[in-house]
N, C-alpha and C. Protein backbone atom coordinates (compact mmCIF):
# COMPACT_ATOMS: atom_id res chain seq x y z
N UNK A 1 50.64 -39.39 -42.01
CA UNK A 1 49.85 -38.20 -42.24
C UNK A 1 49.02 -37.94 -40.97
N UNK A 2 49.05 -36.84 -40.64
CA UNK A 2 48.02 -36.15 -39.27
C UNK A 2 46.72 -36.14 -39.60
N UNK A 3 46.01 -36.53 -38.43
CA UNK A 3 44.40 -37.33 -38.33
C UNK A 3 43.97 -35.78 -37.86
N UNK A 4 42.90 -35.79 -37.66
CA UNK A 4 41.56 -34.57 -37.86
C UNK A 4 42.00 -34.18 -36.44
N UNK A 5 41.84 -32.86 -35.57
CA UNK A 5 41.25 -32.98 -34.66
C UNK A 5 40.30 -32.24 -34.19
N UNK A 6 39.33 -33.39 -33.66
CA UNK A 6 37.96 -32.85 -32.99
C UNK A 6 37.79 -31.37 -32.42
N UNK A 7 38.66 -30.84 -31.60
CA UNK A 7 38.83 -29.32 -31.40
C UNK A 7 39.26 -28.58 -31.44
N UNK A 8 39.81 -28.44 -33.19
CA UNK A 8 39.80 -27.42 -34.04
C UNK A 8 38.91 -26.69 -34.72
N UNK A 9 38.95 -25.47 -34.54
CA UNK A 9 37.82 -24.68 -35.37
C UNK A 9 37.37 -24.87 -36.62
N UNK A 10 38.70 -25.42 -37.40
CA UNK A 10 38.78 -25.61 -38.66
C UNK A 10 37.96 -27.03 -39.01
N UNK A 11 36.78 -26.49 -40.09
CA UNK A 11 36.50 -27.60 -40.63
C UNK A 11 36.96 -28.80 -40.89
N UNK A 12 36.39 -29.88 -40.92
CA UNK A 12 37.41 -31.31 -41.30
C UNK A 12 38.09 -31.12 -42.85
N UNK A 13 37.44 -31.21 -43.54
CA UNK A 13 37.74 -30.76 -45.19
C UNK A 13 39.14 -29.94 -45.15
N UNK A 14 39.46 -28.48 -44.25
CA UNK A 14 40.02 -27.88 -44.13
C UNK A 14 41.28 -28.37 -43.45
N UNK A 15 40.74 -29.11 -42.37
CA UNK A 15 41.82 -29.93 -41.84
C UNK A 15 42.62 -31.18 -42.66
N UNK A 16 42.31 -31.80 -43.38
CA UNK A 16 43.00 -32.78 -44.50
C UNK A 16 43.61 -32.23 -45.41
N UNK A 17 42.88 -30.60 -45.96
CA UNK A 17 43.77 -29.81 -46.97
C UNK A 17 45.28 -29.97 -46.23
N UNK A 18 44.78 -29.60 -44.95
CA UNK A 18 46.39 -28.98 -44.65
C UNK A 18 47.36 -30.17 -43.99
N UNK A 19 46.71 -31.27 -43.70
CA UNK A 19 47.23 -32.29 -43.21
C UNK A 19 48.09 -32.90 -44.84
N UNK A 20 47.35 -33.09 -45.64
CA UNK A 20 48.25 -33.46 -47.02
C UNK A 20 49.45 -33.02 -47.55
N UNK A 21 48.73 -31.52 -47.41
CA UNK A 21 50.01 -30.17 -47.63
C UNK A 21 50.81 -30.42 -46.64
N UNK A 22 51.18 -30.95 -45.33
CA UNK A 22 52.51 -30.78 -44.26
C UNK A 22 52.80 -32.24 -45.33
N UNK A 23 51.77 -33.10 -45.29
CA UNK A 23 53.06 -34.64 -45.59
C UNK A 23 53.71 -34.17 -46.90
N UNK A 24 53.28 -32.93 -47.92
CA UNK A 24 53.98 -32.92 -49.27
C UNK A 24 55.12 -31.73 -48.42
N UNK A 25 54.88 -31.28 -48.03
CA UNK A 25 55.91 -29.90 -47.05
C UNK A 25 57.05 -31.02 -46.59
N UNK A 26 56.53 -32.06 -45.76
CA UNK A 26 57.35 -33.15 -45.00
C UNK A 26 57.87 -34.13 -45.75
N UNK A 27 58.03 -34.31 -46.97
CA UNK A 27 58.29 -35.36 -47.48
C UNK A 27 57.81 -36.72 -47.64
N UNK A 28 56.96 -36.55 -46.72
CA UNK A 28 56.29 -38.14 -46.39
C UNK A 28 55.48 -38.00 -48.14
N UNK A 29 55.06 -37.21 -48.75
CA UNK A 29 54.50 -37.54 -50.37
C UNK A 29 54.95 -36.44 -51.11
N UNK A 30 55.75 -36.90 -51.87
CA UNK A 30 56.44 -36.38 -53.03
C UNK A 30 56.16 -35.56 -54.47
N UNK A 31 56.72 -34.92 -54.96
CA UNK A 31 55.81 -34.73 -56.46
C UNK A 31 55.48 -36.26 -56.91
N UNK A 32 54.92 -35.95 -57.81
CA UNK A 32 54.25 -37.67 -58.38
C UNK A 32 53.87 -38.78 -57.89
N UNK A 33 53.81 -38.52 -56.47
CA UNK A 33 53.59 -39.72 -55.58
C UNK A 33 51.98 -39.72 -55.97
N UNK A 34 51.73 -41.16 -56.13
CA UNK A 34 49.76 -41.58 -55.54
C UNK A 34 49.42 -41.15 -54.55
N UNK A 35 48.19 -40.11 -54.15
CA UNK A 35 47.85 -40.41 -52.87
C UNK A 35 47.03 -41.62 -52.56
N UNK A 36 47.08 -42.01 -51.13
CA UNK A 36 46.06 -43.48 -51.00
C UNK A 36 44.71 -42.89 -51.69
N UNK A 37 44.21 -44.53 -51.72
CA UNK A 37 42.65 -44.46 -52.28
C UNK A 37 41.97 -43.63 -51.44
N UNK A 38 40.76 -43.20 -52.37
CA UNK A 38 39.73 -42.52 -51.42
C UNK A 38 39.13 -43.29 -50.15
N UNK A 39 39.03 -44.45 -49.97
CA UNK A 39 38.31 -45.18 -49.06
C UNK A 39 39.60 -45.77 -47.89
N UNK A 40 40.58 -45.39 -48.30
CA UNK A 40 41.70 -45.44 -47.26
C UNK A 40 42.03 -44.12 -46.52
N UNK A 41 41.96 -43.18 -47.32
CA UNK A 41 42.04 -41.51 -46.78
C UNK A 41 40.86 -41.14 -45.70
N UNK A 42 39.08 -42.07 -46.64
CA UNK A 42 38.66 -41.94 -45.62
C UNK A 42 37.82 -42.32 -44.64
N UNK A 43 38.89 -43.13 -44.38
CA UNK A 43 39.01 -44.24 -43.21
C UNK A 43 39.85 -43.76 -42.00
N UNK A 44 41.17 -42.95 -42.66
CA UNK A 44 42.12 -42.30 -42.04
C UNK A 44 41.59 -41.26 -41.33
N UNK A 45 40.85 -40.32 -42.18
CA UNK A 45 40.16 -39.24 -41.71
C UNK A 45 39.53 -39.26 -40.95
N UNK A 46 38.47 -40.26 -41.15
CA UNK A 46 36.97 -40.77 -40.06
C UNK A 46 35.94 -39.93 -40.74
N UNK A 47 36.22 -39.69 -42.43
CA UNK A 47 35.27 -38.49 -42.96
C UNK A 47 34.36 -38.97 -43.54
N UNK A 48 33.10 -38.67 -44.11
CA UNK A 48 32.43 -38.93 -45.69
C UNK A 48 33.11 -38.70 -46.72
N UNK A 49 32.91 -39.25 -47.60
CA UNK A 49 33.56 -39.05 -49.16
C UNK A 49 33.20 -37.18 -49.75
N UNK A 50 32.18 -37.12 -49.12
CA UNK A 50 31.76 -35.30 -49.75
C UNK A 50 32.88 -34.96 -49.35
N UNK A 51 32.91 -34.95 -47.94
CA UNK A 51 34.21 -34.28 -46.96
C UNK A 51 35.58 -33.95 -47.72
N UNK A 52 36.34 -35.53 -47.59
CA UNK A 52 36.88 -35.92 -48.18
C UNK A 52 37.07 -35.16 -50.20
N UNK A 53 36.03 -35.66 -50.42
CA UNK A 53 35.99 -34.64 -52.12
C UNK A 53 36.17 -33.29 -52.10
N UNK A 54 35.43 -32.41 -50.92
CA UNK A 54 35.94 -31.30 -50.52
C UNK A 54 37.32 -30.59 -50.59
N UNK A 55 37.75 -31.55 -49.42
CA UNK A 55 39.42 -31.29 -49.56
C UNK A 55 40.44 -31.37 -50.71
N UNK A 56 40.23 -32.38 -51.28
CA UNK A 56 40.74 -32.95 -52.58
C UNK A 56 40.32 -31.84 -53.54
N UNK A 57 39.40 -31.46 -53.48
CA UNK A 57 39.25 -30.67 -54.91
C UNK A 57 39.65 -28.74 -54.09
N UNK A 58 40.00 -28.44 -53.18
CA UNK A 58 40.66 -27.42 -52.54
C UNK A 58 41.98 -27.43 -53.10
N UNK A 59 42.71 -28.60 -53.17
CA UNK A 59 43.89 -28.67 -53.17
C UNK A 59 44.19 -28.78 -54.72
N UNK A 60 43.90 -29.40 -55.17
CA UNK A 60 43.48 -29.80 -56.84
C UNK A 60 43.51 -28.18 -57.34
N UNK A 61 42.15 -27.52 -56.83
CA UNK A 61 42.32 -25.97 -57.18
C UNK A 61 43.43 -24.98 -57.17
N UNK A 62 44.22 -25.42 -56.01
CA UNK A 62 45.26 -24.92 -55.46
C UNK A 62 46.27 -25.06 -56.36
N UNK A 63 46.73 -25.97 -57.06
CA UNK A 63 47.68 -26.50 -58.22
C UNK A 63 48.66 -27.36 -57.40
N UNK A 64 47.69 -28.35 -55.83
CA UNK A 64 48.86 -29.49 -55.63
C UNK A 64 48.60 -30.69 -55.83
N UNK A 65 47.26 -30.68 -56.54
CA UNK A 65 47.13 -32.25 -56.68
C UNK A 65 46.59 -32.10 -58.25
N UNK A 66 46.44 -33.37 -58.84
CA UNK A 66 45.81 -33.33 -59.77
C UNK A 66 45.47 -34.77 -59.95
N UNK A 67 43.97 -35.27 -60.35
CA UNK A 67 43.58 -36.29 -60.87
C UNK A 67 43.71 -36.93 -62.56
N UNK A 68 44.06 -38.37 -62.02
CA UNK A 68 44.38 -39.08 -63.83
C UNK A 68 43.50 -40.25 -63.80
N UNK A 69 42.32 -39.92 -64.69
CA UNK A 69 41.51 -40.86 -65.03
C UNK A 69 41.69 -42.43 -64.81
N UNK A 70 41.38 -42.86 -64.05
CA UNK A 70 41.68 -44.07 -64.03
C UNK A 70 42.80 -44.64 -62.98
N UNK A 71 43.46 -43.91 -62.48
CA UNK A 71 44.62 -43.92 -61.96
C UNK A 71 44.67 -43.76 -59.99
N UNK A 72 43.84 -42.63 -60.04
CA UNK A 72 44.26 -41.69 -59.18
C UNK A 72 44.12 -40.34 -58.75
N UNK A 73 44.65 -40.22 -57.77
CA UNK A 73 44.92 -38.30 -57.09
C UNK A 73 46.19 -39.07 -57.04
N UNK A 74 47.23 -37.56 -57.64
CA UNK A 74 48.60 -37.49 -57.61
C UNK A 74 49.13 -36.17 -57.48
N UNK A 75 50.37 -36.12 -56.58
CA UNK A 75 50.80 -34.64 -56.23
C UNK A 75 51.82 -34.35 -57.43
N UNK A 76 51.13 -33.08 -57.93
CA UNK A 76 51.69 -32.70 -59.20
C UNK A 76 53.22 -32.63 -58.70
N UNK A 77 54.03 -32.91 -60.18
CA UNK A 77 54.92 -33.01 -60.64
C UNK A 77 55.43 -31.17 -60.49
N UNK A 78 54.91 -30.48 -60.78
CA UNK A 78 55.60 -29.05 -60.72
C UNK A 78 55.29 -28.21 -59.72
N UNK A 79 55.04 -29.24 -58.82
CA UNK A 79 54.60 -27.99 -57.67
C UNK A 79 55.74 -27.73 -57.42
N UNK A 80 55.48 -25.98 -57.13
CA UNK A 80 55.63 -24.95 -56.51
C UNK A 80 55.45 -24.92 -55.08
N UNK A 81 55.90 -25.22 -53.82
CA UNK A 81 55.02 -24.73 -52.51
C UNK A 81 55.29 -23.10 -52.64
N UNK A 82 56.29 -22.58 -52.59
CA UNK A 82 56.81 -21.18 -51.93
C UNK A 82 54.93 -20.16 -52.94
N UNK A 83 54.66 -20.83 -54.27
CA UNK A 83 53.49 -19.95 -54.39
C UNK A 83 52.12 -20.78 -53.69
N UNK A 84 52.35 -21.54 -53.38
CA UNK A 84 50.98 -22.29 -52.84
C UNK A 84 50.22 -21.36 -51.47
N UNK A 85 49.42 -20.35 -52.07
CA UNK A 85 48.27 -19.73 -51.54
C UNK A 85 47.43 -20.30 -50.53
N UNK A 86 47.33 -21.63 -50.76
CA UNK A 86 45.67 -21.76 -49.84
C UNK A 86 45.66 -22.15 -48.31
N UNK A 87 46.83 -22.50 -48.18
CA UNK A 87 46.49 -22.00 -46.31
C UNK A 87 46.38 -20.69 -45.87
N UNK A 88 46.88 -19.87 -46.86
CA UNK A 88 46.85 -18.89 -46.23
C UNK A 88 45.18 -17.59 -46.76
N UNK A 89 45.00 -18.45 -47.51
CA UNK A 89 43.26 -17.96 -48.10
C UNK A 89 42.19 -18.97 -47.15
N UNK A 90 42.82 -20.21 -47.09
CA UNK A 90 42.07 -21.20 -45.80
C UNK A 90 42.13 -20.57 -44.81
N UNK A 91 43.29 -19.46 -43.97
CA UNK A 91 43.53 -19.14 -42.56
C UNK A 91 42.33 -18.14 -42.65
N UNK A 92 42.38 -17.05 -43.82
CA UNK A 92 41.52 -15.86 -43.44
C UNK A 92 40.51 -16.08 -43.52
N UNK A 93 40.11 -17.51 -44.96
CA UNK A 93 38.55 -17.53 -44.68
C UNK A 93 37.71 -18.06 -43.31
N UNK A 94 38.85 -19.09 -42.27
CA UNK A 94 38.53 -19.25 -41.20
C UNK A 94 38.39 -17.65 -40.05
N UNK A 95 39.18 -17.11 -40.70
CA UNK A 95 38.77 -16.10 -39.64
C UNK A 95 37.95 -15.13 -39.72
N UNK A 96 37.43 -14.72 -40.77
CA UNK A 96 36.16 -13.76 -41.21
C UNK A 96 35.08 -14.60 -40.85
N UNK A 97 35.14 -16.06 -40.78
CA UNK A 97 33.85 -17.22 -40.27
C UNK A 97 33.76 -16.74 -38.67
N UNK A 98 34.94 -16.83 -38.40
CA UNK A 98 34.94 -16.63 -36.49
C UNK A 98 34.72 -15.16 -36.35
N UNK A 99 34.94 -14.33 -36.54
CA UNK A 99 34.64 -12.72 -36.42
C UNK A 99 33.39 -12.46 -37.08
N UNK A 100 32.73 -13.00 -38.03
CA UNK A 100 31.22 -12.89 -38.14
C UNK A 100 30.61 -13.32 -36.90
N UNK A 101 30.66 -14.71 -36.64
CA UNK A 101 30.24 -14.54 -35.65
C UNK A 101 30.29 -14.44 -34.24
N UNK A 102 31.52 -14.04 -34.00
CA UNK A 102 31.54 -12.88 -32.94
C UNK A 102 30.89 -12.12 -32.96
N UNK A 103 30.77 -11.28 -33.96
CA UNK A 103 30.11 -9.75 -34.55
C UNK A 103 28.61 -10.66 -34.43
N UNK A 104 28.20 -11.43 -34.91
CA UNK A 104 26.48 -11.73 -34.43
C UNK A 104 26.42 -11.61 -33.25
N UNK A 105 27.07 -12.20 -32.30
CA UNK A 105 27.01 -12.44 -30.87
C UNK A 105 27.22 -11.70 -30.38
N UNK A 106 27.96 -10.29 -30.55
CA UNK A 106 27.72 -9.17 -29.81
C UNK A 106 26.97 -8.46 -30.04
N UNK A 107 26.46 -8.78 -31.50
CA UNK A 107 25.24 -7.97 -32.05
C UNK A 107 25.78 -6.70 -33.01
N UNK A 108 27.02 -6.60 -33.14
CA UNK A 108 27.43 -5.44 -34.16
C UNK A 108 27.16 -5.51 -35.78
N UNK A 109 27.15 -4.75 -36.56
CA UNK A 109 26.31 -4.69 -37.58
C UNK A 109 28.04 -3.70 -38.16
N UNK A 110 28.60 -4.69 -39.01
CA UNK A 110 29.52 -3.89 -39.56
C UNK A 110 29.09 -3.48 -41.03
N UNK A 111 28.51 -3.64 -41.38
CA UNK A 111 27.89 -3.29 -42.65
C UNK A 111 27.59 -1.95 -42.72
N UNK A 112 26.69 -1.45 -40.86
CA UNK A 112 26.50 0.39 -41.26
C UNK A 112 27.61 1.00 -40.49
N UNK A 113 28.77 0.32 -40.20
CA UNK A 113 29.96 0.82 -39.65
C UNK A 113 30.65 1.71 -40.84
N UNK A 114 30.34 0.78 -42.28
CA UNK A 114 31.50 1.17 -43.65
C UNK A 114 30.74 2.63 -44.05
């Protein structure tokens, strides 16, 4: 699985969403596969556990993971990728973050533009 990197725009949280999603894209984790423990993921990561919970529950939302009491995080059994939304709701919300503030930094005020 692909490690964080430092100079990406993209949040860390954001970055593990999508690092999980290529190894389930890549085969490296399967429907029903375990993912590693939390304290191995983040170790892998180099994250905090918030971080880390972050991502996990992005993806969880998303309908690719799901937690079993006692057990685990496991990549659901019925995923779907071809409907899996959230990189591509992750890409835009990264980019309305970067064009805000652009738009601070040049000082434009799109609000009395509309």
């Amino acid at each position: 699985m692909k490690t964080l990197d430092p100079n990406s725009p993209k949040p860390p949280s954001q970055q593990i969403a999508d690092a999980i999603r290529e190894a389930i894209r890549g085969g490296e984790l399967k429907p029903g596969d375990r993912l590693p423990g939390r304290a191995e993921l983040m170790t892998h990561f180099g994250v905090a556990a918030a971080t880390l919970n972050s991502a996990l529950a992005t993806l969880k939302q998303g309908g690719i993971l799901v937690s079993r009491q006692g057990s685990g995080v496991f990549v659901r059994t019925d995923i779907d990728n071809q409907h899996d939304t959230e990189p591509t709701v992750d890409h835009l919300a990264s980019i309305n973050a970067r064009l805000a503030r652009i738009e601070r930094h040049l000082g434009i005020d799109t609000a009395a533009e509309q």
